[in-house]
Protein backbone atom coordinates (compact mmCIF):
# COMPACT_ATOMS: atom_id res chain seq x y z
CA UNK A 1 67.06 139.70 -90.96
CA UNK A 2 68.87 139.21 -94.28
CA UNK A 3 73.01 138.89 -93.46
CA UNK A 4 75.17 140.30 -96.57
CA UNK A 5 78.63 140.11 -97.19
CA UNK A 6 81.34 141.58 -99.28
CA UNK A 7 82.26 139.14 -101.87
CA UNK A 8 85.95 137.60 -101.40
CA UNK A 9 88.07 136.71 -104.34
CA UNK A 10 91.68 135.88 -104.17
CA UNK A 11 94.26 138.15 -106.29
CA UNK A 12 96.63 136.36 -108.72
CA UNK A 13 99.96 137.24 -110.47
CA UNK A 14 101.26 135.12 -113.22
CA UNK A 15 104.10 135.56 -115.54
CA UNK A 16 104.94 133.78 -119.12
CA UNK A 17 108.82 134.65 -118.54
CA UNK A 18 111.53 134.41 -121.37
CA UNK A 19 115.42 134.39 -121.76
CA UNK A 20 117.24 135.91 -124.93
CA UNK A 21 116.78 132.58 -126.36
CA UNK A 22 113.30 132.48 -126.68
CA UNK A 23 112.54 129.54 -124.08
CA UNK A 24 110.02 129.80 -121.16
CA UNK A 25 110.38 129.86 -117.93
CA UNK A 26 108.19 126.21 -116.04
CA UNK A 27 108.22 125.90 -112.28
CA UNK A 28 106.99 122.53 -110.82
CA UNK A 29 104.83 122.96 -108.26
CA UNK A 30 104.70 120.26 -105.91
CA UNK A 31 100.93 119.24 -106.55
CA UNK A 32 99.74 120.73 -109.74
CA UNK A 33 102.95 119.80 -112.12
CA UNK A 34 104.68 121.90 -114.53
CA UNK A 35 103.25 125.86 -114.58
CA UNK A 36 104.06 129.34 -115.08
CA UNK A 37 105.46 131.26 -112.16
CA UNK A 38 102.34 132.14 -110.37
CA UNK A 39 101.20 133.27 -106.56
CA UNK A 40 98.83 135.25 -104.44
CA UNK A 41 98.91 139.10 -103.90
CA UNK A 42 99.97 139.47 -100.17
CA UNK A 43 97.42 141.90 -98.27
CA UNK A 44 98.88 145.90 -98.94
CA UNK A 45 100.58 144.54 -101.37
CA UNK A 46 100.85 145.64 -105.20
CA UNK A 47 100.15 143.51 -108.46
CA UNK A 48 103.52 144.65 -109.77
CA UNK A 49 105.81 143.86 -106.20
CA UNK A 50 104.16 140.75 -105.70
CA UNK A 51 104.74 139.56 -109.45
CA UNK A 52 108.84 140.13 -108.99
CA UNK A 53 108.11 138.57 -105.41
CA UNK A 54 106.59 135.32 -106.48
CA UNK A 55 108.91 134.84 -109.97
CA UNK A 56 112.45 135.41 -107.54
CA UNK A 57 110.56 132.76 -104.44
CA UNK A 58 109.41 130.21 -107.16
CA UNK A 59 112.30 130.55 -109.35
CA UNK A 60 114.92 132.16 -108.35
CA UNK A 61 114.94 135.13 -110.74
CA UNK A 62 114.86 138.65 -111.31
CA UNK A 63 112.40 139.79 -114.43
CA UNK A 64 111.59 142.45 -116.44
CA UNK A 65 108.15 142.86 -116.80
CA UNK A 66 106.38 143.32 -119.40
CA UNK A 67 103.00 143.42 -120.69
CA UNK A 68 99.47 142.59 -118.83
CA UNK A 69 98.42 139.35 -120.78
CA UNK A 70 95.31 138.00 -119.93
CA UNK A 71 92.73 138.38 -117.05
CA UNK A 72 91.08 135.41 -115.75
CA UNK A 73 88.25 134.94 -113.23
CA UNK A 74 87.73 131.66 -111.42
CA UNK A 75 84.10 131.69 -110.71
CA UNK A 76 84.27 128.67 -108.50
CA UNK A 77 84.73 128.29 -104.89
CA UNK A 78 87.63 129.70 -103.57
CA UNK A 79 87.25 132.54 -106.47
CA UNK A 80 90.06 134.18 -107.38
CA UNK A 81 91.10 136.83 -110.51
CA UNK A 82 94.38 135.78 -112.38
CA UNK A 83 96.63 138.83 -113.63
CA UNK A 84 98.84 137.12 -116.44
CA UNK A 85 101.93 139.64 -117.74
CA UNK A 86 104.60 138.75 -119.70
CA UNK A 87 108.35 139.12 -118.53
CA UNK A 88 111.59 138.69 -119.57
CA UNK A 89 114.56 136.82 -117.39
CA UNK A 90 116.95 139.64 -116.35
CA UNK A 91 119.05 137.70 -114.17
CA UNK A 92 120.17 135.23 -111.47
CA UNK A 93 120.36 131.47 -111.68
CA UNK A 94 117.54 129.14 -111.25
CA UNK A 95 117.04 128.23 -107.35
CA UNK A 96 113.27 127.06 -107.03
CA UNK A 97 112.00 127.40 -103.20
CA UNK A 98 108.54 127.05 -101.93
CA UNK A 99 106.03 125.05 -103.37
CA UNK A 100 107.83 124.74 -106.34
CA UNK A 101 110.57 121.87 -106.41
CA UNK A 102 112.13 122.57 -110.16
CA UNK A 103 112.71 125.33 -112.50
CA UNK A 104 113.65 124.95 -115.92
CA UNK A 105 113.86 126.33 -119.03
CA UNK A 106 111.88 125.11 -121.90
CA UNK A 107 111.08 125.39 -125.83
CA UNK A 108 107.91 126.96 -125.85
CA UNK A 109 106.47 123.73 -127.82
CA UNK A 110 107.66 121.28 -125.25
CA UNK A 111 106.52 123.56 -122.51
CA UNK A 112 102.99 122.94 -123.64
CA UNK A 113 103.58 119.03 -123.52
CA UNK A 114 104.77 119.42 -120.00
CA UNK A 115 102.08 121.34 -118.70
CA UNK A 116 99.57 118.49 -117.72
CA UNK A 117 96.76 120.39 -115.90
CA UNK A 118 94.08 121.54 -118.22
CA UNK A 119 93.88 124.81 -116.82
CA UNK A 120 97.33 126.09 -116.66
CA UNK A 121 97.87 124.33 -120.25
CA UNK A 122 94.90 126.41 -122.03
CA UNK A 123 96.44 129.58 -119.77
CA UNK A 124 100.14 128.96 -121.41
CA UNK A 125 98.66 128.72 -124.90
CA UNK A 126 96.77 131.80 -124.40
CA UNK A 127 100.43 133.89 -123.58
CA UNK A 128 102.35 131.99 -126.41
CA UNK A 129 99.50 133.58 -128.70
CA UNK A 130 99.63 137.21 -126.96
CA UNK A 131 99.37 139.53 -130.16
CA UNK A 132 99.23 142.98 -128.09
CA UNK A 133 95.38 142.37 -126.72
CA UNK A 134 94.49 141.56 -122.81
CA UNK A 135 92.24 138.38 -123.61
CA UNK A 136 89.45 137.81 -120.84
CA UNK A 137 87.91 134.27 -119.83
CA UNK A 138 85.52 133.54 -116.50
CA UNK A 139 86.24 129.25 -115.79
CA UNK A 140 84.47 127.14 -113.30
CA UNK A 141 86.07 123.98 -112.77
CA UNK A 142 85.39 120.40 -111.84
CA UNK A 143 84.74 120.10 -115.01
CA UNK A 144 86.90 122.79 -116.24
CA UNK A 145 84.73 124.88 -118.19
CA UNK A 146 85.07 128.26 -119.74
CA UNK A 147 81.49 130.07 -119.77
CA UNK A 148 82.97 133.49 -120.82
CA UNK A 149 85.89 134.44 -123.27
CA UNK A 150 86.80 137.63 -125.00
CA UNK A 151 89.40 140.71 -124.84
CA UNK A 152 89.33 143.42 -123.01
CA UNK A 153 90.96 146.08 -125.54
């Protein structure tokens, strides 16, 4: 008897946020380092509400979203599908909670220097290059390793 199962991947919103100034917006989370504003979609819950959810837990901040970014697929155990938009800061005042123990605001060049892990580095410099098309890339890791990359429009 052969047993098959639905395959499982976990749902991911990201955001590259900006103020009027240009700068982005870099949460420290407590065991990766410096990253984008990023969580899981809660069950019944949409992409869009759990975007403005995790930005205001992680940061402390109300957005205005904007554009879907980039899609990536994390083919490696637990898989998940990252939905990267971009936003822009609409108001409040930093207040990290959670997993995250900073917020900041940063120059977009010295946010790349802080961003130590190689995955969420390559995913920043993908959003600081957005130029209107949803890029695509499918990543295993341990190595990190990108076996698929493209757009999607």
């Amino acid at each position: 008897m052969s047993t098959t199962h639905e395959p499982q991947h976990t749902l991911v919103v990201g955001c590259l946020v900006r103020n009027d100034r240009g700068e982005i917006l870099l949460i420290k989370h407590l065991k990766r380092g410096w990253e984008i504003p990023q969580g899981r979609v809660e069950e019944g819950e949409s992409l869009v509400d759990a975007l403005h959810r995790e930005v205001r837990e992680e940061a402390g901040v109300e957005i205005t979203m904007g554009p879907l970014a980039a899609v990536w697929s994390k083919l490696t155990l637990p898989p998940a599908v990252i939905f990267t938009f971009l936003g822009n800061y609409r108001s409040g005042d930093l207040a990290p909670t959670g997993d995250s123990g900073e917020a900041a605001w940063v120059p977009p060049g010295d946010a790349v220097e802080m961003v130590a892990n190689s995955v969420m580095k390559a995913r920043l410099r993908t959003l600081l290059s957005f130029d209107g098309t949803i890029t695509y890339s499918a990543y295993t890791l341990k190595p990190y390793q990108v076996v698929r990359e493209g757009n999607l429009g």
